[in-house]
PDB file of N, CA and C in Angstrom:
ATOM      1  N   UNK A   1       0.827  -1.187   0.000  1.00  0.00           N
ATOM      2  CA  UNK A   1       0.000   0.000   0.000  1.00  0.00           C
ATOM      3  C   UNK A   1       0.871   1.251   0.000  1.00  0.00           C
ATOM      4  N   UNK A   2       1.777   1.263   0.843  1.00  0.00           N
ATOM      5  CA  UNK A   2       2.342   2.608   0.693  1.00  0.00           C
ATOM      6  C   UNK A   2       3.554   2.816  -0.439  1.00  0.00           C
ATOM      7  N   UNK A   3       4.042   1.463  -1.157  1.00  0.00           N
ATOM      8  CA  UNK A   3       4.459   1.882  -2.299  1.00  0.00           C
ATOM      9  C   UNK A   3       3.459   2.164  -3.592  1.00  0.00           C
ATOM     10  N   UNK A   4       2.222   1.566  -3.468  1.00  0.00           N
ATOM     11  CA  UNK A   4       1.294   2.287  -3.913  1.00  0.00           C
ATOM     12  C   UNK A   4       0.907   3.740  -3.997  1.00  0.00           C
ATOM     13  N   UNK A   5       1.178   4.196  -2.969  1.00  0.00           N
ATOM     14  CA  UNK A   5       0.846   5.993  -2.737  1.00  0.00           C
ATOM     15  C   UNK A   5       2.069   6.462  -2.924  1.00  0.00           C
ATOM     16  N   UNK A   6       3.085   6.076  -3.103  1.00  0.00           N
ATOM     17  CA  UNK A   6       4.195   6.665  -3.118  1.00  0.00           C
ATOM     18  C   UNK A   6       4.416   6.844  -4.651  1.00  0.00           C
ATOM     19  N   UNK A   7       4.409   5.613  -5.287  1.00  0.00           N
ATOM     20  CA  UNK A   7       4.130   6.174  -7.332  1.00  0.00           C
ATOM     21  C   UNK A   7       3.026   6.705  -7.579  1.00  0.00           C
ATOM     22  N   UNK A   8       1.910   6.361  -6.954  1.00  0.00           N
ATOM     23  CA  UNK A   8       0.702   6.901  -7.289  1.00  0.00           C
ATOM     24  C   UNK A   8       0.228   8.168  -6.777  1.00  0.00           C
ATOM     25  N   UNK A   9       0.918   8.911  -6.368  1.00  0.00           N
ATOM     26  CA  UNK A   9       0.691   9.929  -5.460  1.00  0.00           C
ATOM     27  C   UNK A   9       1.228  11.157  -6.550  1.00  0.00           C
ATOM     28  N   UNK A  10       2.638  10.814  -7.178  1.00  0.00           N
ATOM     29  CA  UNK A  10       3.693  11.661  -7.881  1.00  0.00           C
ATOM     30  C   UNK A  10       4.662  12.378  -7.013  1.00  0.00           C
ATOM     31  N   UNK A  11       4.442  10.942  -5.423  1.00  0.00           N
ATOM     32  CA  UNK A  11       5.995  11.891  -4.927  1.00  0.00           C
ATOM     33  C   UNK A  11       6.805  11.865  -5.395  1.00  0.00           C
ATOM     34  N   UNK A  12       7.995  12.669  -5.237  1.00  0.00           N
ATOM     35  CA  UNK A  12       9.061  12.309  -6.203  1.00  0.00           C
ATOM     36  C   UNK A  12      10.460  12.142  -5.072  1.00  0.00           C
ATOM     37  N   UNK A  13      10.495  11.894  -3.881  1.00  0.00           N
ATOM     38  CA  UNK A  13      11.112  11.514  -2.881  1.00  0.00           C
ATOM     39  C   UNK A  13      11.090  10.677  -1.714  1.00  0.00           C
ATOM     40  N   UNK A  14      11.576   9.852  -1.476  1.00  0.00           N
ATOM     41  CA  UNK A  14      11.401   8.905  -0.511  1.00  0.00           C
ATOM     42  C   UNK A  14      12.290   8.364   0.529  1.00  0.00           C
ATOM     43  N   UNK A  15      12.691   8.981   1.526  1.00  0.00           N
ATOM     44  CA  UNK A  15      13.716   8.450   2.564  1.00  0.00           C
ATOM     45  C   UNK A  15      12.407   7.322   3.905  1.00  0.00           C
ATOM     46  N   UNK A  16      13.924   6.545   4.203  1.00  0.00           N
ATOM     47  CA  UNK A  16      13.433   5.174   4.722  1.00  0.00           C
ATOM     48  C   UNK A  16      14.540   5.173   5.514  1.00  0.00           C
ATOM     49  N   UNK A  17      14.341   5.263   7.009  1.00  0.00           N
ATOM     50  CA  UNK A  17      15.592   5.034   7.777  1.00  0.00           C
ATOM     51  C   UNK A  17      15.937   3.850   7.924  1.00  0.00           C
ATOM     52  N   UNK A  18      15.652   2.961   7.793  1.00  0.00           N
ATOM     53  CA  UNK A  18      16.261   1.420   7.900  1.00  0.00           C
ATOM     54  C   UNK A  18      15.848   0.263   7.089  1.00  0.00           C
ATOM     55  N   UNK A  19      16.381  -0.245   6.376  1.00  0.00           N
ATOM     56  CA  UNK A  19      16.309  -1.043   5.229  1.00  0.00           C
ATOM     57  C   UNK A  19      15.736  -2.410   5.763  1.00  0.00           C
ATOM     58  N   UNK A  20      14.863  -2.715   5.119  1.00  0.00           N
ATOM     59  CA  UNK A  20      13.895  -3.985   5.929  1.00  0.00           C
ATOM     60  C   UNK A  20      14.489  -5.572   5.258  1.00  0.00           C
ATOM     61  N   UNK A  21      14.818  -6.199   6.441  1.00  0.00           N
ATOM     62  CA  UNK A  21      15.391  -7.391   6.223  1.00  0.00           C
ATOM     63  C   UNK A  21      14.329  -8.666   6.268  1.00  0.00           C
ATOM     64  N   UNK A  22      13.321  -7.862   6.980  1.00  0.00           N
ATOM     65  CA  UNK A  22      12.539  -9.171   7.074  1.00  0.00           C
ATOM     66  C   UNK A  22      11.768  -9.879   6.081  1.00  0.00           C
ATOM     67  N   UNK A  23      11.458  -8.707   4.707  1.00  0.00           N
ATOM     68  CA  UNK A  23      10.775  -8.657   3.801  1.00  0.00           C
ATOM     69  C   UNK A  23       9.024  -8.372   3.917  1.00  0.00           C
ATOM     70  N   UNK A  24       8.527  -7.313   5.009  1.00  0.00           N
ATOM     71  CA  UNK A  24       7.494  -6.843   5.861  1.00  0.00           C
ATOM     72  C   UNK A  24       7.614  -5.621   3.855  1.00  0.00           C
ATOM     73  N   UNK A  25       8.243  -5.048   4.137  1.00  0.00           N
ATOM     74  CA  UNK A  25       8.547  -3.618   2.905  1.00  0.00           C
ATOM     75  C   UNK A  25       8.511  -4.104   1.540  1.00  0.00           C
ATOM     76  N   UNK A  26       7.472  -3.423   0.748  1.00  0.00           N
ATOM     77  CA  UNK A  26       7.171  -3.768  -0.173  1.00  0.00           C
ATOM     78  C   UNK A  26       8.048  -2.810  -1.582  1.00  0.00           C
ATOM     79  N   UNK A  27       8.069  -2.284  -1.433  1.00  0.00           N
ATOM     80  CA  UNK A  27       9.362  -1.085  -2.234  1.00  0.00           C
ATOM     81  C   UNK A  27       9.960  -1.806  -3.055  1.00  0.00           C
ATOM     82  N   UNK A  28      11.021  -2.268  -2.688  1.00  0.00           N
ATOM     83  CA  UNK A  28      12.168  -2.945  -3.657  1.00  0.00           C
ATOM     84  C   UNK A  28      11.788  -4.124  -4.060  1.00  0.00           C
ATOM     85  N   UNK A  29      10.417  -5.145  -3.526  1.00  0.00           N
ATOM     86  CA  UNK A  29      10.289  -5.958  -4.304  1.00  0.00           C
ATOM     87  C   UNK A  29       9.404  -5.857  -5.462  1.00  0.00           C
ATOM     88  N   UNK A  30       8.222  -4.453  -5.532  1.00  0.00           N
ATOM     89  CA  UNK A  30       7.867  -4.262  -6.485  1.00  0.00           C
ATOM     90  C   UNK A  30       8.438  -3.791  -7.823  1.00  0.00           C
ATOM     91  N   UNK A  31       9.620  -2.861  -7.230  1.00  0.00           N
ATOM     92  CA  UNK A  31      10.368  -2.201  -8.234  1.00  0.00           C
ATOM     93  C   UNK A  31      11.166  -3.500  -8.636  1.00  0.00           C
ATOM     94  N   UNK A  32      11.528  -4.461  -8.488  1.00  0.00           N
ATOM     95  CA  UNK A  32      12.572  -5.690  -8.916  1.00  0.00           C
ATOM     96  C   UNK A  32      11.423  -6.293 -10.232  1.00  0.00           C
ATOM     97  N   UNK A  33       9.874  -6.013  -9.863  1.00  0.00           N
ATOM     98  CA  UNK A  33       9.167  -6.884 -11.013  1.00  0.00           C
ATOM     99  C   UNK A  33       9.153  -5.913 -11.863  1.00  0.00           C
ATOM    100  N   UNK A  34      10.003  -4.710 -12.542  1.00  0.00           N
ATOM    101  CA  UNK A  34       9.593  -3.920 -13.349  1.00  0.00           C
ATOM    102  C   UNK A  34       8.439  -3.507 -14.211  1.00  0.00           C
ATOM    103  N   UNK A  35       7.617  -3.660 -13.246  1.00  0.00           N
ATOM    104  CA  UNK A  35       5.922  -3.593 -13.749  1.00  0.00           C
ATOM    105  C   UNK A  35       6.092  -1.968 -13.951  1.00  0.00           C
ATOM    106  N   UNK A  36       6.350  -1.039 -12.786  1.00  0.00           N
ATOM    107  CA  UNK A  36       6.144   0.299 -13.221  1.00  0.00           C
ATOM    108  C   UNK A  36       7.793   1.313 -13.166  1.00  0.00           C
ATOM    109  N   UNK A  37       8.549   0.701 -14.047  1.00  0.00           N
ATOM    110  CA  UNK A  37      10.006   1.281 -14.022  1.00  0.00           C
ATOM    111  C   UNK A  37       9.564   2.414 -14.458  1.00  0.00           C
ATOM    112  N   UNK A  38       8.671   2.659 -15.393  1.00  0.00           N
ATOM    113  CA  UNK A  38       8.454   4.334 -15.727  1.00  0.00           C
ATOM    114  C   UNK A  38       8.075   5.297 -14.155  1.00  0.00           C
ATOM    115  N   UNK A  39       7.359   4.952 -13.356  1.00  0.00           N
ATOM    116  CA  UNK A  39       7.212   5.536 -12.222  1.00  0.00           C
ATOM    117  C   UNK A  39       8.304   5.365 -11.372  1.00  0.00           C
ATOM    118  N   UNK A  40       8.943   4.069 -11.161  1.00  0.00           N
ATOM    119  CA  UNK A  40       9.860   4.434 -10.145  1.00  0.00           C
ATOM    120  C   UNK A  40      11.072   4.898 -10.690  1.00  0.00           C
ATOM    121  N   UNK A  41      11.509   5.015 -11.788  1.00  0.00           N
ATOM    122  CA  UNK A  41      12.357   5.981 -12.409  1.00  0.00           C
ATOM    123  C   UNK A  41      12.069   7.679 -12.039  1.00  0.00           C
ATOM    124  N   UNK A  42      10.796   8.242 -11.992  1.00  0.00           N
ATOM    125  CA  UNK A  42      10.743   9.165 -11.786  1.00  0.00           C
ATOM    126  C   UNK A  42      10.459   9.282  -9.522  1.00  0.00           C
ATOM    127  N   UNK A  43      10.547   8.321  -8.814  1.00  0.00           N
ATOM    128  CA  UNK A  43      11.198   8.846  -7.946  1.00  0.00           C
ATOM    129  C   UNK A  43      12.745   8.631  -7.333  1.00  0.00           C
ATOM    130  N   UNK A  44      13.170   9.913  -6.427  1.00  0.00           N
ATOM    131  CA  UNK A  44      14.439   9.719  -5.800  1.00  0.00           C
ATOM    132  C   UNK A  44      14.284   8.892  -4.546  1.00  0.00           C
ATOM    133  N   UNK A  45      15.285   7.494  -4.414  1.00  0.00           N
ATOM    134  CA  UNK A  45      14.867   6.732  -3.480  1.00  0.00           C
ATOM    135  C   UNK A  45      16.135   7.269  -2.253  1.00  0.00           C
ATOM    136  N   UNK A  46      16.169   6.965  -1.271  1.00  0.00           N
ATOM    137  CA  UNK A  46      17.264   7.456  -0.329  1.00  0.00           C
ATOM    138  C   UNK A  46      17.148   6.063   1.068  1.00  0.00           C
ATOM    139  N   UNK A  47      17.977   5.042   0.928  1.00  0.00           N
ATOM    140  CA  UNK A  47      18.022   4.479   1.948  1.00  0.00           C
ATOM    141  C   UNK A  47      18.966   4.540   3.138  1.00  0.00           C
ATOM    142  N   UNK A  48      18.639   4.421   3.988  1.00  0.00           N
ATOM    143  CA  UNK A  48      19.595   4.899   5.310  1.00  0.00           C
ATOM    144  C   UNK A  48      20.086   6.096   5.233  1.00  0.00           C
ATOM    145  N   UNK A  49      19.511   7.393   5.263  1.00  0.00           N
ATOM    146  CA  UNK A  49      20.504   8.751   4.910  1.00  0.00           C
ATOM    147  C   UNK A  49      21.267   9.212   6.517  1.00  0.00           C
ATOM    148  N   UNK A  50      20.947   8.868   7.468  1.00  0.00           N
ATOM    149  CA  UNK A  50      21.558   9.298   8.910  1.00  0.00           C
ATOM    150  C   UNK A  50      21.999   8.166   9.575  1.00  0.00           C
ATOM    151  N   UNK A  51      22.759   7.649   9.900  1.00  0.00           N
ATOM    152  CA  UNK A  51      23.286   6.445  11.407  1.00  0.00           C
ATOM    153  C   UNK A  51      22.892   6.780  11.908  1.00  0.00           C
ATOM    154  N   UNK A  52      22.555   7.968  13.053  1.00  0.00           N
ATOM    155  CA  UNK A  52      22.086   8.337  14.466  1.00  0.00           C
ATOM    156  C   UNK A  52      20.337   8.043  14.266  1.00  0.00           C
ATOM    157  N   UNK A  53      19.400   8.097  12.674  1.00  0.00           N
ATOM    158  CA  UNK A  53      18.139   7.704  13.377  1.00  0.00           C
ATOM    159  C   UNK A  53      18.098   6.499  12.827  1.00  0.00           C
ATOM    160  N   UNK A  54      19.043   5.543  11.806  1.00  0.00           N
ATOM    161  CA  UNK A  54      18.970   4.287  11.533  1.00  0.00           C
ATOM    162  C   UNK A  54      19.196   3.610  13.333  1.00  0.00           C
ATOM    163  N   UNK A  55      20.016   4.072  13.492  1.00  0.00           N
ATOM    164  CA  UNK A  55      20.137   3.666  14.987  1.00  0.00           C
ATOM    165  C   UNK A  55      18.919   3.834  15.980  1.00  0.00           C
ATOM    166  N   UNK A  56      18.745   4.764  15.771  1.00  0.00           N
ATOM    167  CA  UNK A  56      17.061   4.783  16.769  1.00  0.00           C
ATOM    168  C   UNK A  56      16.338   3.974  16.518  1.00  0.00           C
ATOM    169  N   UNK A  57      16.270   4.051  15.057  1.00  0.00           N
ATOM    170  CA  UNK A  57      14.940   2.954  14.363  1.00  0.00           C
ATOM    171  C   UNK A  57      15.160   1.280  14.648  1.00  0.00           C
ATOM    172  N   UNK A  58      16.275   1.244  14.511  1.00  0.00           N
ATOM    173  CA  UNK A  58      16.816  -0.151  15.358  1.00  0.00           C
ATOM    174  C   UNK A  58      16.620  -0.336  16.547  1.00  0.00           C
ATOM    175  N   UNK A  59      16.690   0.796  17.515  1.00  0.00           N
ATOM    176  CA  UNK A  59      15.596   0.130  19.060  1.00  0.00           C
ATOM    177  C   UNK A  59      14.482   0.641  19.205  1.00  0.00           C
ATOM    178  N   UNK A  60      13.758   1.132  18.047  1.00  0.00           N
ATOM    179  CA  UNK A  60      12.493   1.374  17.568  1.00  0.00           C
ATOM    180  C   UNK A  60      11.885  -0.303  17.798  1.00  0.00           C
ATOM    181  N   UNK A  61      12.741  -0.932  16.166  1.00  0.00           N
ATOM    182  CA  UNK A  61      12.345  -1.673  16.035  1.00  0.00           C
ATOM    183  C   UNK A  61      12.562  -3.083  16.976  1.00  0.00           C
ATOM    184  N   UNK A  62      13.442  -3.037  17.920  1.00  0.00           N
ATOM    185  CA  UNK A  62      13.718  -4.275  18.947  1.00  0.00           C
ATOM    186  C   UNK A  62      12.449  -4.109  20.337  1.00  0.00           C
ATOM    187  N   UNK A  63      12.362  -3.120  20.501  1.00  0.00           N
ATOM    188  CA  UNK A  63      10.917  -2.684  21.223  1.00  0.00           C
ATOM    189  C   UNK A  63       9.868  -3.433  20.768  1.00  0.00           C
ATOM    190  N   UNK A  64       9.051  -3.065  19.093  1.00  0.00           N
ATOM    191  CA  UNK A  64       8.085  -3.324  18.724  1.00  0.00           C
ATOM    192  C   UNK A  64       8.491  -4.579  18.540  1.00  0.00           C
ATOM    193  N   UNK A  65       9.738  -5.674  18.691  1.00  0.00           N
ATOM    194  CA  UNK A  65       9.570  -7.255  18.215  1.00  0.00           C
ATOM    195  C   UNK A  65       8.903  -8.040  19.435  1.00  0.00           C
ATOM    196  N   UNK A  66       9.083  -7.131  20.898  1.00  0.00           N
ATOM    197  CA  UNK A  66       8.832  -7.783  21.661  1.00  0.00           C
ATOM    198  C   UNK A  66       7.481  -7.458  22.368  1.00  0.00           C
ATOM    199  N   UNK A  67       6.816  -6.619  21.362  1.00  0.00           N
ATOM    200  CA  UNK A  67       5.396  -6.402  21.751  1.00  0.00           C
ATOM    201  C   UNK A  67       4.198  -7.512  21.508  1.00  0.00           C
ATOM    202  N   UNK A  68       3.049  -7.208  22.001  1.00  0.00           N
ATOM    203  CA  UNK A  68       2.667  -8.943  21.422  1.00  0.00           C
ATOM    204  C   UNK A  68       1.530  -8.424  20.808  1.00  0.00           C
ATOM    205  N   UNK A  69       1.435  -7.558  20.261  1.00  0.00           N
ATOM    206  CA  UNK A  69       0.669  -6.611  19.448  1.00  0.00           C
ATOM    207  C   UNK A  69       1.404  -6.761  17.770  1.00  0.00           C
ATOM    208  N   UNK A  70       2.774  -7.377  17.595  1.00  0.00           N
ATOM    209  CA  UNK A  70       3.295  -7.096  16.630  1.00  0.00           C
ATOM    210  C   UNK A  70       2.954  -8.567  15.745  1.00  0.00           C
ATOM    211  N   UNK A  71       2.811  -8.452  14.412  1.00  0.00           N
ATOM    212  CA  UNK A  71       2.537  -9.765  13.771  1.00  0.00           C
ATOM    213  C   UNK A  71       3.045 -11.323  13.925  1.00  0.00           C
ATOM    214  N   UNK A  72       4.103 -10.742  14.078  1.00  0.00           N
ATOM    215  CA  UNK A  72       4.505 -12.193  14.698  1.00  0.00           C
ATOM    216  C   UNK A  72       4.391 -12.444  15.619  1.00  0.00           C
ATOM    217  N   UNK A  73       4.316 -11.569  16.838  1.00  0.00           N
ATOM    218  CA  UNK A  73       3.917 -12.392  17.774  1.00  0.00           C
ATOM    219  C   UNK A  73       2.094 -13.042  17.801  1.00  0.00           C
ATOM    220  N   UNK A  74       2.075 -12.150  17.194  1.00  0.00           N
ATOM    221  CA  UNK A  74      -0.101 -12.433  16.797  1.00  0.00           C
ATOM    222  C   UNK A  74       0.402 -13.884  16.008  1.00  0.00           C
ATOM    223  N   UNK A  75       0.566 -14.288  15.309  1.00  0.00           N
ATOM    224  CA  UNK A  75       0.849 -15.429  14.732  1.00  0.00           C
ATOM    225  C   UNK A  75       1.106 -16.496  16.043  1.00  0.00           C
ATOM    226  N   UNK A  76       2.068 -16.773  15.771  1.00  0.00           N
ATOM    227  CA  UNK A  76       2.347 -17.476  17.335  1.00  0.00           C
ATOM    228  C   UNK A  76       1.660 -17.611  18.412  1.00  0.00           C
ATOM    229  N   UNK A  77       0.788 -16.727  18.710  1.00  0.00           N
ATOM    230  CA  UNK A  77       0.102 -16.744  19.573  1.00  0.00           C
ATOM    231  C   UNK A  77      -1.363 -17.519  19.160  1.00  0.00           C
ATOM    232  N   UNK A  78      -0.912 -17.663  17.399  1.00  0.00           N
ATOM    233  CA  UNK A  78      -2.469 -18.456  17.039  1.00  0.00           C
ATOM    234  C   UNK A  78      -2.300 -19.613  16.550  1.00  0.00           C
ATOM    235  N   UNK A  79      -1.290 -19.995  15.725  1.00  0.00           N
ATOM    236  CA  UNK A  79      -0.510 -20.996  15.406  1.00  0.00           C
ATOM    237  C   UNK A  79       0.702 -21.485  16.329  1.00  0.00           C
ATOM    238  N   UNK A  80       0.888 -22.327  17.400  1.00  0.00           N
ATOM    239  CA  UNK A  80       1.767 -22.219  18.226  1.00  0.00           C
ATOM    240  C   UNK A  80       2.919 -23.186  17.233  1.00  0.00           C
ATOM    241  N   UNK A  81       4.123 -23.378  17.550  1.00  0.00           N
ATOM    242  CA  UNK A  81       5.086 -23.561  16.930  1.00  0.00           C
ATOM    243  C   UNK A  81       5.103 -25.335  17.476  1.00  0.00           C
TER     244      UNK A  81
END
């Protein structure tokens, strides 16, 4: 959805403080199916532009892993392992 609004919108800029490993971020795998290279050609992408809030966003994100509000833990909690 939000790489949806992001070509579809005509932003033409996009910073992302921390590059998603889990594959949750839809961005780079849409742009890899070159369905809309004409749109994402026309935006500027910017990953990681600061350490000090990639760093925040990293105990941003170690916070929200251990919430049980967060998808995986909702999973697990319905499908037990």
């Amino acid at each position: 959805m939000c790489t949806g609004g992001i070509l579809f919108a005509n932003i033409k800029k996009v910073a992302w403080l921390l590059n998603d490993d889990l594959g949750f971020g839809g961005y780079q795998k849409i742009k890899d199916t070159k369905v809309f290279d004409k749109r994402f050609y026309e935006v500027e992408a910017i990953e990681e532009p600061y350490d000090d809030l990639k760093k925040k966003q990293m105990e941003l994100m170690s916070k929200w892993a251990t919430n049980p509000n967060n998808v995986i833990n909702l999973r697990k909690a319905v499908i037990p392992e």
